[in-house]
Protein backbone atom coordinates (compact mmCIF):
# COMPACT_ATOMS: atom_id res chain seq x y z
CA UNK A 1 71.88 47.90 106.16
CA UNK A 2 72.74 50.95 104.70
CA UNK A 3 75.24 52.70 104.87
CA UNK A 4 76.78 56.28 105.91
CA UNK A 5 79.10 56.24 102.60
CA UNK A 6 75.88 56.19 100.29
CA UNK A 7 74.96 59.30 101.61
CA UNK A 8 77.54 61.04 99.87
CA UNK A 9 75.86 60.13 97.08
CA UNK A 10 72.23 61.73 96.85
CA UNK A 11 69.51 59.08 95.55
CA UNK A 12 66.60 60.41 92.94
CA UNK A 13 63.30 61.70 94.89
CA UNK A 14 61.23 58.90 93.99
CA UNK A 15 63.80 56.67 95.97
CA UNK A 16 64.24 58.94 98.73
CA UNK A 17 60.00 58.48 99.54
CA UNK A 18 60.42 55.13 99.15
CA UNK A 19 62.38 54.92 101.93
CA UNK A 20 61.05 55.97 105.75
CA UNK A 21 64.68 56.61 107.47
CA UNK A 22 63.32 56.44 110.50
CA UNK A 23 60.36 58.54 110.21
CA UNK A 24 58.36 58.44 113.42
CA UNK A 25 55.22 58.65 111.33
CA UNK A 26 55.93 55.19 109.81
CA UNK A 27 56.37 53.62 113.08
CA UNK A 28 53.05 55.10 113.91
CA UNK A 29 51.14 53.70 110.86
CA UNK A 30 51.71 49.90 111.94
CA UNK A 31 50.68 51.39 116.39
CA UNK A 32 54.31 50.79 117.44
CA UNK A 33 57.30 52.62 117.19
CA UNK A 34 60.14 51.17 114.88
CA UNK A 35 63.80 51.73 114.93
CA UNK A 36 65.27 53.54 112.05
CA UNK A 37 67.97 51.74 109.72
CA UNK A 38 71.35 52.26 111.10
CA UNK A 39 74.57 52.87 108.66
CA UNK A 40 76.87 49.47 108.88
CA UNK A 41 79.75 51.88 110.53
CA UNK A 42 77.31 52.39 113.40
CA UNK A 43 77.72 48.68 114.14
CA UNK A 44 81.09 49.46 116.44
CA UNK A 45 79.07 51.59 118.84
CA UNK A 46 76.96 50.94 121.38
CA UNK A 47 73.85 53.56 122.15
CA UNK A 48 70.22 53.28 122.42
CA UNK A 49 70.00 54.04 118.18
CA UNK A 50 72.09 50.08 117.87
CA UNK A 51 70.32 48.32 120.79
CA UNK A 52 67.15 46.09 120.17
CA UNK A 53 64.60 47.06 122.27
CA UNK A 54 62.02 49.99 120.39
CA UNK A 55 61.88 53.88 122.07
CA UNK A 56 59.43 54.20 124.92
CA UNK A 57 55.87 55.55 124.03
CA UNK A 58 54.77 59.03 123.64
CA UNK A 59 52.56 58.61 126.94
CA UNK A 60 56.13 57.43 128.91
CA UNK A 61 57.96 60.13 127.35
CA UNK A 62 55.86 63.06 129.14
CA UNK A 63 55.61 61.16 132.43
CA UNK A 64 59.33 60.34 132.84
CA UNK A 65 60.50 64.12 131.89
CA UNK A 66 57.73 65.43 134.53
CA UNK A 67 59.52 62.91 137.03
CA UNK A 68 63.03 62.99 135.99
CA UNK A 69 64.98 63.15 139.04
CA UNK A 70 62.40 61.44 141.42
CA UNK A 71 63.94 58.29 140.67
CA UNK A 72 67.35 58.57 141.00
CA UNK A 73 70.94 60.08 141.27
CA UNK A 74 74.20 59.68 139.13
CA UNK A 75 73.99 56.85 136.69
CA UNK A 76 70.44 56.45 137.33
CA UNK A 77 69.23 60.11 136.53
CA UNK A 78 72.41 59.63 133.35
CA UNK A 79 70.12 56.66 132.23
CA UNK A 80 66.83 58.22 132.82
CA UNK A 81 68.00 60.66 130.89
CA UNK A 82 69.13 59.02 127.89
CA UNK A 83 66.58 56.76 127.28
CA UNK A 84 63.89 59.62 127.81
CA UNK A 85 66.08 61.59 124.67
CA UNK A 86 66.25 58.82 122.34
CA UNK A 87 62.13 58.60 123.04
CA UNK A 88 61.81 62.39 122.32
CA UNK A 89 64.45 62.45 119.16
CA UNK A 90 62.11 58.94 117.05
CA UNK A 91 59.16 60.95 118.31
CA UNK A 92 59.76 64.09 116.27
CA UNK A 93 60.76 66.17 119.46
CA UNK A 94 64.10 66.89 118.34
CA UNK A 95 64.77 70.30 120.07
CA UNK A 96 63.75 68.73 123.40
CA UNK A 97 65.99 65.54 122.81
CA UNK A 98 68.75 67.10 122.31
CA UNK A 99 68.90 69.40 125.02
CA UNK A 100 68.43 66.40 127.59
CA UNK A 101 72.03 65.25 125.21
CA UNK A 102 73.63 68.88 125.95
CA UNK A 103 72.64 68.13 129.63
CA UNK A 104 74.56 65.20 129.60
CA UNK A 105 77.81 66.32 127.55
CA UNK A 106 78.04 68.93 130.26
CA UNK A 107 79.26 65.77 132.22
CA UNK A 108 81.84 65.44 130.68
CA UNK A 109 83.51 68.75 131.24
CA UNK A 110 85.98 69.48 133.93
CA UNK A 111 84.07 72.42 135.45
CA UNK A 112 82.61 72.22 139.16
CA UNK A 113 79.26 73.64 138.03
CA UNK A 114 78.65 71.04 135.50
CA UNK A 115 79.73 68.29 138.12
CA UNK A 116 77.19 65.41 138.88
CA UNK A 117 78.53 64.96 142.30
CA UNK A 118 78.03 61.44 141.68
CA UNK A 119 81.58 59.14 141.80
CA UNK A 120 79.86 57.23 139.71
CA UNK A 121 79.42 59.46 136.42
CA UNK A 122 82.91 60.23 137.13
CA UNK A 123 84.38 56.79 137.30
CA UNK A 124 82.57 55.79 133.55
CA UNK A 125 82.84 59.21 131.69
CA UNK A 126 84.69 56.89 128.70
CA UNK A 127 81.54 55.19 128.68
CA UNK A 128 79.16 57.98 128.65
CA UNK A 129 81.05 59.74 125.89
CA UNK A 130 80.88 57.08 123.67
CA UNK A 131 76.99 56.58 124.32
CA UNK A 132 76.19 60.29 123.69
CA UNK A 133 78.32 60.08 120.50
CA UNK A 134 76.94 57.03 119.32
CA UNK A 135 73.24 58.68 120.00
CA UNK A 136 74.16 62.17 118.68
CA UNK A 137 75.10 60.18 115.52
CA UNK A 138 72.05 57.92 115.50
CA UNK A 139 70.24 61.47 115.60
CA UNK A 140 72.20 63.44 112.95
CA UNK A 141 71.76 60.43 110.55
CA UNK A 142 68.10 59.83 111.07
CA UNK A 143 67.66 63.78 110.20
CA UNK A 144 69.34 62.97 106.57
CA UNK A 145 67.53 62.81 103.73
CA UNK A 146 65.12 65.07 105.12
CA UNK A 147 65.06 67.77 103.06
CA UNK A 148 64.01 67.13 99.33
CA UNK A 149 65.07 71.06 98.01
CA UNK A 150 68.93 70.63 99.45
CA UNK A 151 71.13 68.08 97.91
CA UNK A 152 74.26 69.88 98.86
CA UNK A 153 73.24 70.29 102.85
CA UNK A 154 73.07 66.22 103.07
CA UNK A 155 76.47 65.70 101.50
CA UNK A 156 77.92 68.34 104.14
CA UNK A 157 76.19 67.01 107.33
CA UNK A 158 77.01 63.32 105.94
CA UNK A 159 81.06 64.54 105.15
CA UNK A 160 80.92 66.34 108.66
CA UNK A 161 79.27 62.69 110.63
CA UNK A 162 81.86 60.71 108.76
CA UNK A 163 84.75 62.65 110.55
CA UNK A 164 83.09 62.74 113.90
CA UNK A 165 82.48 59.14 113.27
CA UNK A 166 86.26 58.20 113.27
CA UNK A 167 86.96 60.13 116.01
CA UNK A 168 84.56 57.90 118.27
CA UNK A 169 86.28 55.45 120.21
CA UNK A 170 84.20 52.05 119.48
CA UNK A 171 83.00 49.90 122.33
CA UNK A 172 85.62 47.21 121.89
CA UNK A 173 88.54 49.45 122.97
CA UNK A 174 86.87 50.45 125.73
CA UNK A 175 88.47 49.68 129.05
CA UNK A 176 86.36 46.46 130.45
CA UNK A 177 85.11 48.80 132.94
CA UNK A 178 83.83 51.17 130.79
CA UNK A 179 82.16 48.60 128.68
CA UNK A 180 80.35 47.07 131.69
CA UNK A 181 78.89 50.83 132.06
CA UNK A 182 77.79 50.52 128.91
CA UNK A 183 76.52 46.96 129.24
CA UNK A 184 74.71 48.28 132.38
CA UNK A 185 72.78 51.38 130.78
CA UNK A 186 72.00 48.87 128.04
CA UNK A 187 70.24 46.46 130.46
CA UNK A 188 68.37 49.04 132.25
CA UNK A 189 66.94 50.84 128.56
CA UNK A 190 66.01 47.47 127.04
CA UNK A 191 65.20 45.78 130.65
CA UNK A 192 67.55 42.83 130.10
CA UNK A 193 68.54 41.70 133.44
CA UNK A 194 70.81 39.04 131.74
CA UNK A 195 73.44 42.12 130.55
CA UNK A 196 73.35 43.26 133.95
CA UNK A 197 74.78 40.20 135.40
CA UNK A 198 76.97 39.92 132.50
CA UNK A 199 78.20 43.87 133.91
CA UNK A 200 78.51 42.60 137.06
CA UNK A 201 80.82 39.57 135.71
CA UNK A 202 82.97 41.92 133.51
CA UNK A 203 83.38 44.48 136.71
CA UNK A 204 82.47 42.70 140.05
CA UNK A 205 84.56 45.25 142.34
CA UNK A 206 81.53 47.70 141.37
CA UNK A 207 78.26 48.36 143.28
CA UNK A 208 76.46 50.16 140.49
CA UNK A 209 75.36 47.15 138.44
CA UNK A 210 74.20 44.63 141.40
CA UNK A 211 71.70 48.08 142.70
CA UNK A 212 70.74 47.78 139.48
CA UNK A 213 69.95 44.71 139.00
CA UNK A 214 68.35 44.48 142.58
CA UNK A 215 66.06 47.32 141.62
CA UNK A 216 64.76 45.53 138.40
CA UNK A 217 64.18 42.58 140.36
CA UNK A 218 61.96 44.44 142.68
CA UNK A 219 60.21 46.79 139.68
CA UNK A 220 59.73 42.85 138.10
CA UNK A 221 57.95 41.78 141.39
CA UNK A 222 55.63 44.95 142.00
CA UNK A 223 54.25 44.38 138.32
CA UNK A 224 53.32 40.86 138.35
CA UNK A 225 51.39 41.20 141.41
CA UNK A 226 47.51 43.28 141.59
CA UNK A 227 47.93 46.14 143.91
CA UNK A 228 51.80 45.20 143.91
CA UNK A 229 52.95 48.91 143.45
CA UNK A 230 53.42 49.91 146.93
CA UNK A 231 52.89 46.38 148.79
CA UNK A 232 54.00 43.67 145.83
CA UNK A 233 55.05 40.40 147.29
CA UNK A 234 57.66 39.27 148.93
CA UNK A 235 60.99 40.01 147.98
CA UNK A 236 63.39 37.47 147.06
CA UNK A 237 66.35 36.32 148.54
CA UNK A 238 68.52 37.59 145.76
CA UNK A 239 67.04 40.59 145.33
CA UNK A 240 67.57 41.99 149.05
CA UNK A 241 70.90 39.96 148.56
CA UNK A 242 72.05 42.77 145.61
CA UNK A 243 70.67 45.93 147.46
CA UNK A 244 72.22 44.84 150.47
CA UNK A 245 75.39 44.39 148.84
CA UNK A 246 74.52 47.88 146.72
CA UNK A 247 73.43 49.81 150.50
CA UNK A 248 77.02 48.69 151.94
CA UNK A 249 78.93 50.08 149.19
CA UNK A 250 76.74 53.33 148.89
CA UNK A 251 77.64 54.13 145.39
CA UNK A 252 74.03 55.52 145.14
CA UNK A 253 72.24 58.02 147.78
CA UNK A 254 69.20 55.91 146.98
CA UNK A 255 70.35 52.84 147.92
CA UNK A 256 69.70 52.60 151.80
CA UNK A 257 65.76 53.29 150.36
CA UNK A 258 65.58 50.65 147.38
CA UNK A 259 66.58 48.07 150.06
CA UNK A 260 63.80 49.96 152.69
CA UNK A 261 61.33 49.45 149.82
CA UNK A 262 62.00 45.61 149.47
CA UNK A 263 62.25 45.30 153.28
CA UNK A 264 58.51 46.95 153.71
CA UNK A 265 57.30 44.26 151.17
CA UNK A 266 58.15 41.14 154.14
CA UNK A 267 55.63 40.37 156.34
CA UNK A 268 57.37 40.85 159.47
CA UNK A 269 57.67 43.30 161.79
CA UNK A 270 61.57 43.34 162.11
CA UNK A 271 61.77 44.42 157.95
CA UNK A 272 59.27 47.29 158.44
CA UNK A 273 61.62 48.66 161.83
CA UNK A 274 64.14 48.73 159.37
CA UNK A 275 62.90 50.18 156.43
CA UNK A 276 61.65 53.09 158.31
CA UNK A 277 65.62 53.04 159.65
CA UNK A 278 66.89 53.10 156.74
CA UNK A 279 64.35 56.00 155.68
CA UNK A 280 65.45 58.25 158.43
CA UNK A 281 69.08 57.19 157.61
CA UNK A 282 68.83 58.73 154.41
CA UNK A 283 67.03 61.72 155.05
CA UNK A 284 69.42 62.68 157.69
CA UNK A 285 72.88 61.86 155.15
CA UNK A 286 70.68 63.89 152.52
CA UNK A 287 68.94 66.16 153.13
CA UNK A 288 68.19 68.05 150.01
CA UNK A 289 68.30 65.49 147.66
CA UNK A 290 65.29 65.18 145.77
CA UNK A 291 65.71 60.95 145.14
CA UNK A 292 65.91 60.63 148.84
CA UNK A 293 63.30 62.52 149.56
CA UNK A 294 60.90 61.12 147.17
CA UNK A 295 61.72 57.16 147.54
CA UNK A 296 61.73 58.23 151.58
CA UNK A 297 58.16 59.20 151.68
CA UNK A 298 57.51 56.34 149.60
CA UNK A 299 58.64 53.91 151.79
CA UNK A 300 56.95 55.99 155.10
CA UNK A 301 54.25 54.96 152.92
CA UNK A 302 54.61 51.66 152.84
CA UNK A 303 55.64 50.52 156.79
CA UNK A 304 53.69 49.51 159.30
CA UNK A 305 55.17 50.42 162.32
CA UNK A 306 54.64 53.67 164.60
CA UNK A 307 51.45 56.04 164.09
CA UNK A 308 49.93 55.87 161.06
CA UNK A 309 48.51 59.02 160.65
CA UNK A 310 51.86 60.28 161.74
CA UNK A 311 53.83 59.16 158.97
CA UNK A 312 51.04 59.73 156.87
CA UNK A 313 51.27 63.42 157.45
CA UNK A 314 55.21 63.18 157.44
CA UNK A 315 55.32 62.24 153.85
CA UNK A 316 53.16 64.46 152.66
CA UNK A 317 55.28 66.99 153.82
CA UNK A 318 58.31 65.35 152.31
CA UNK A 319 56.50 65.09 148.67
CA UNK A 320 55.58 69.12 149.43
CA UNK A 321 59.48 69.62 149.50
CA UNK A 322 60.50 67.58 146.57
CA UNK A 323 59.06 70.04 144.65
CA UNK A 324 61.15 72.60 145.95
CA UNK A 325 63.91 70.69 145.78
CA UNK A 326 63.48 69.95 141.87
CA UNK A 327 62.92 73.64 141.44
CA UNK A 328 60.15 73.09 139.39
CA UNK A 329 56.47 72.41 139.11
CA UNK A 330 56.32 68.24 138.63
CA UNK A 331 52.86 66.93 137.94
CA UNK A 332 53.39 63.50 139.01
CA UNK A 333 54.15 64.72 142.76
CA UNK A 334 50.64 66.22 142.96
CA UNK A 335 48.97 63.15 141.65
CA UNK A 336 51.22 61.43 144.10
CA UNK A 337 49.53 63.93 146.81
CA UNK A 338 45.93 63.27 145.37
CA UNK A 339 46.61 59.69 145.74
CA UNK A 340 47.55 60.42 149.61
CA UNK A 341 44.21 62.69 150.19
CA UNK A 342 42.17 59.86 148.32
CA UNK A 343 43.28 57.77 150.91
CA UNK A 344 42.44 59.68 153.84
CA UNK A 345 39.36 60.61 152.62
CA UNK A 346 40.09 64.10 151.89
CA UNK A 347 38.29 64.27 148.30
CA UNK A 348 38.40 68.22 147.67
CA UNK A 349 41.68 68.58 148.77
CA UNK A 350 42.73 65.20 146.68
CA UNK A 351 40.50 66.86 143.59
CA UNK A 352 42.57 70.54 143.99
CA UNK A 353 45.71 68.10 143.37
CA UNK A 354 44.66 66.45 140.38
CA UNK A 355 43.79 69.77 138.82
CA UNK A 356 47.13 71.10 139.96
CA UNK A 357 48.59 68.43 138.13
CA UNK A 358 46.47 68.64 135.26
CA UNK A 359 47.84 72.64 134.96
CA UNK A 360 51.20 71.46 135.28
CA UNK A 361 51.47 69.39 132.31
CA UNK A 362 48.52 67.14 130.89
CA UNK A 363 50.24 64.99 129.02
CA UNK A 364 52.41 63.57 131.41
CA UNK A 365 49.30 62.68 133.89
CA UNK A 366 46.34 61.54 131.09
CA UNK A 367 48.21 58.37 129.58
CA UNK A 368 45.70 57.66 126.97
CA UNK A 369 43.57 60.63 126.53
CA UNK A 370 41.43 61.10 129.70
CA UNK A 371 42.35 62.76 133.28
CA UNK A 372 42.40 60.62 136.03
CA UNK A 373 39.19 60.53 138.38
CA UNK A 374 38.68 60.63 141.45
CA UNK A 375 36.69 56.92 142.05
CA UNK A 376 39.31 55.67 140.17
CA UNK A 377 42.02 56.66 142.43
CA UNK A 378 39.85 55.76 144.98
CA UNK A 379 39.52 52.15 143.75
CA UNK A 380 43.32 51.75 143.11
CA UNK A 381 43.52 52.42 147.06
CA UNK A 382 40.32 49.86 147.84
CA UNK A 383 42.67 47.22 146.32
CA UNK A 384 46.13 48.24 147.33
CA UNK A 385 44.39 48.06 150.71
CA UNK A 386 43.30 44.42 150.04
CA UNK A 387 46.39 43.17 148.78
CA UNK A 388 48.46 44.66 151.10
């Protein structure tokens, strides 16, 4: 492991090509992205540079900053947030990474208009600071070294992380609380489901970590299933169990709707009544909150109770505002709406979508090269339809 110290001293050129630092162009020669080396006096922080799993993929990267915000509030959007960064900062996007980190440091001041509103954020600032440190680090150091005409500006930035180093606090003198944030944002990043119970362990008076963990429970079940995206199969006892617990201590907005979500996968009646419940329930408490509108059309989506074509139409209008609500063109909400028409049958409004989306931002809709078609989308319906 190398280390932070060596810095100071600057190694000839033809050891300085020898080694990658982190280069995102090394991690693309061998088709999957690699970690840079870490100095050893990294080792006392925790942040996405020291945990195990690799960045997420240059096709994730575009559609998670076109969604941001769909997903989640408060710690979730926090996490969404930071792991979409550390993608952008190995990718080479370092401008774009680091203002999603100057998002987040605003946080931590004590101003109204930087607020999250979330209780939340404001219980575990301790352990977002020391995240955001650890990751500004991670992306100082892995800029070293860079420049072969400017010995001197190395030694500087390496004399200036040294002190900023030291003033970190590291993870073991963290409150326990604080660490099980940080134990909890690691677990959602690297999708271990193991440090989220270990969270919940460490700090069981919190409903953050069991929503969590319900939610990768269900995002676990929708994947291993065909057509499992909207209709999956059925929940588990200890996932509805967690968002339960996570909906009665409503440390989320979104929680009332993860629970609707898992409640529209059972095959009774009585779940889809209450899912659609819930939905209203939220949308009422909410009303302008993007998540809840979103994950609320989703799940009008999903049950089967009441007219179809009537809720149908209803969340199409709620996707329509969750662009307004974002305050900014998203992509993935007119694919979303193409995906709606498909259904129906209403190709040319469905195709006007996809090219909306398209104009929005490319990248973030054609994961590996190509747009979307139509008899594509049209197919994904065909079988959610079967499997549903």
């Amino acid at each position: 492991m190398l280390r932070l110290n060596s810095l100071l001293r600057r190694p000839g050129k033809k050891d300085r090509k020898a080694t990658s630092r982190g280069d995102p162009a090394a991690g693309a020669a061998t088709g999957a992205p690699k970690k840079p080396n870490m100095p050893a006096e990294l080792e006392g922080l925790q942040c996405p540079y020291t945990w195990p799993a690799p960045p997420m993929d240059a096709d994730k990267i575009d559609y998670n900053r076109d969604s941001m915000g769909l997903s989640g509030t408060g710690w979730t959007l926090v996490m969404d947030k930071l792991d979409v960064a550390y993608g952008m900062l190995h990718a080479g996007r370092q401008p774009e990474g680091r203002a999603l980190l100057v998002d987040l440091y605003a946080l931590l001041l004590p101003f109204r208009c930087f607020s999250s509103g979330s209780d939340v954020v404001s219980d575990y600032k301790q352990a977002l600071r020391h995240m955001l440190d650890g990751t500004w680090i991670g992306m100082e150091f892995s800029q070293l070294d860079r420049n072969e005409d400017d010995a001197c500006e190395d030694v500087r930035e390496a004399s200036l992380m040294m002190a900023f180093l030291q003033s970190v606090t590291p993870y073991d003198r963290l409150p326990p609380r604080q660490q099980a944030a940080v134990l909890a944002t690691q677990a959602v990043i690297t999708g271990d489901p193991s440090l989220l119970r270990k969270s919940m362990a460490q700090s069981p008076s919190e409903g953050q970590w069991p929503f969590h963990l319900g939610v990768m429970l269900q995002r676990t079940r929708a994947e291993g299933v065909v057509g499992a995206s909207l209709f999956g199969g059925r929940p588990g006892a200890e996932e509805l169990s967690l968002l339960r617990q996570a909906y009665r201590l409503a440390r989320a907005p979104e929680a009332g709707l993860k629970l609707a979500k898992s409640l529209a996968g059972t095959a009774g009646r009585e779940g889809h009544h209450e899912a659609k419940r819930l939905a209203d329930e939220a949308l009422n408490k909410y009303p302008d909150n993007v998540a809840v509108t979103y994950q609320a059309a989703c799940v009008l989506l999903d049950v089967r109770v009441g007219k179809e074509s009537r809720l149908r139409a209803r969340a199409e209008a709620l996707f329509r505002r969750c662009e307004a609500l974002l305050g900014r063109p998203c992509a993935s909400l007119h694919m979303d709406l193409c995906l709606l028409m498909c259904e129906q049958g209403r190709r040319e409004e469905a195709r006007l979508e996809r090219d909306e989306a398209l104009h929005i931002d490319r990248a973030a809709i054609c994961r590996g090269g190509d747009p979307p078609h139509l008899d594509t989308l049209e197919m994904s319906n065909v079988m959610k339809t079967i499997f549903q």
